[in-house]
Protein backbone atom coordinates (compact mmCIF):
# COMPACT_ATOMS: atom_id res chain seq x y z
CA UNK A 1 -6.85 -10.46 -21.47
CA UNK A 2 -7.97 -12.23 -17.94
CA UNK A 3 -6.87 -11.86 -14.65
CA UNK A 4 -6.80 -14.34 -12.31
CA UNK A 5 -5.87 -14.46 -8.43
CA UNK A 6 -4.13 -18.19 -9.40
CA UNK A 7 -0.46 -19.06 -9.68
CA UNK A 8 0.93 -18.92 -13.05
CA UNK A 9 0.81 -23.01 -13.11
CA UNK A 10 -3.14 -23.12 -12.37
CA UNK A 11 -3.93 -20.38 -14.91
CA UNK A 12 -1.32 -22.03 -17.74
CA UNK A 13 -3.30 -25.17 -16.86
CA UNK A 14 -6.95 -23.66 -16.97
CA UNK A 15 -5.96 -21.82 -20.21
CA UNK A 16 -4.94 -24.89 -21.97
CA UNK A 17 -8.15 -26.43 -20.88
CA UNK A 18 -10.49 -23.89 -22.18
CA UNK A 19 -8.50 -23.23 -25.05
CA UNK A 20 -8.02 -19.43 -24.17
CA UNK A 21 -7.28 -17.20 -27.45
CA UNK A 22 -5.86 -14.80 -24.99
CA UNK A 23 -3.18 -14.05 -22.20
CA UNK A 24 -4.32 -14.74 -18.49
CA UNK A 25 -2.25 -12.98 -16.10
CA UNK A 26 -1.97 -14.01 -12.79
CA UNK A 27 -2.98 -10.98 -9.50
CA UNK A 28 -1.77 -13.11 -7.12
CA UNK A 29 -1.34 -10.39 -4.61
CA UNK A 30 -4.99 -9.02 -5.75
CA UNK A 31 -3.79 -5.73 -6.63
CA UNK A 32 -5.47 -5.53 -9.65
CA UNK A 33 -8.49 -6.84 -8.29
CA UNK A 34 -9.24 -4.75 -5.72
CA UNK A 35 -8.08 -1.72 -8.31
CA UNK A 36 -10.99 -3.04 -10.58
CA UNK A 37 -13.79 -3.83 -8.28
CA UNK A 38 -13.49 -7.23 -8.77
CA UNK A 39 -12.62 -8.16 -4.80
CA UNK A 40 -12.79 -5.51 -1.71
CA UNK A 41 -9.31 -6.33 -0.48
CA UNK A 42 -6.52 -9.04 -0.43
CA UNK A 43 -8.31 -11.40 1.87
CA UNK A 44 -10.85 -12.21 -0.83
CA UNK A 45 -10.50 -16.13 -1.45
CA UNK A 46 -11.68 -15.39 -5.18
CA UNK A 47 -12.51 -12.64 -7.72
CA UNK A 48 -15.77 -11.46 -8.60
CA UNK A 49 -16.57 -12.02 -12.34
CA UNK A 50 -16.64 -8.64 -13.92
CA UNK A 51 -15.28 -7.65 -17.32
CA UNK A 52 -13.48 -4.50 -17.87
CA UNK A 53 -13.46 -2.58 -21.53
CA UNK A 54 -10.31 -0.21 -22.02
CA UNK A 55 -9.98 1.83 -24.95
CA UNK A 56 -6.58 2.46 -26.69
CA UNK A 57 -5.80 5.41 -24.75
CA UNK A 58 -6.11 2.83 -21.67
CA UNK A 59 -9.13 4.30 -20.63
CA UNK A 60 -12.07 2.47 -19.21
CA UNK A 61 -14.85 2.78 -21.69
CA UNK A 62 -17.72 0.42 -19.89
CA UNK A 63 -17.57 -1.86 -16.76
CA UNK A 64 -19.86 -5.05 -16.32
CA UNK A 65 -20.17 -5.75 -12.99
CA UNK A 66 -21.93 -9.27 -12.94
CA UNK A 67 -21.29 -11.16 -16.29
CA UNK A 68 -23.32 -13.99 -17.82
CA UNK A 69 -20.78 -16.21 -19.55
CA UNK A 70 -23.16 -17.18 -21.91
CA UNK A 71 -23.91 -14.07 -23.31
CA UNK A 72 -20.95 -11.73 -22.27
CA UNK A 73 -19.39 -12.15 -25.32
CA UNK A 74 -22.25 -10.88 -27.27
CA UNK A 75 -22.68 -8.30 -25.37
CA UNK A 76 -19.03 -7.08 -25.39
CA UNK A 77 -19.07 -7.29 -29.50
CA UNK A 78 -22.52 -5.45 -29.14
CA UNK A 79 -20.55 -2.42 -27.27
CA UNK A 80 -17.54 -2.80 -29.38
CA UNK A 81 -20.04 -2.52 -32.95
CA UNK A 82 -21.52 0.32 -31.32
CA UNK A 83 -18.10 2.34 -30.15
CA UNK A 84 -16.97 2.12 -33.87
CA UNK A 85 -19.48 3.18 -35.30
């Protein structure tokens, strides 16, 4: 899923637009991203792009900092290969 510091509107919008295959929840008090590292507190205007893997126990497996859109999702089904193997 995504997280987004947008209202529910904007992200519904941006989703349809991109043609999301997943749920994009909306952090509009940043809570989540300040939990995750992706903004240092609730002033933040925007989030920083970082991508988050959580196993099924809901623990995080690997953290991406700074991700390349181009070849994040390679690089997430790289990790995701490799952790089932």
């Amino acid at each position: 899923m995504g997280v987004s510091f947008d209202k529910p509107a904007a992200n519904k919008a941006f989703a349809e637009k991109f043609q999301f295959p997943y749920k994009l929840l909306c952090d509009v008090d940043k809570q989540v991203g300040i939990a995750y590292g992706a903004a240092d507190d609730a002033s933040a205007r925007t989030a920083r792009r970082i991508s988050v893997l959580i196993d099924p126990e809901g623990k995080v497996h690997k953290v991406w900092p700074k991700v390349d859109t181009k070849s994040h999702p390679a690089d997430v089904l790289e990790e995701l290969a490799a952790t089932s193997s």
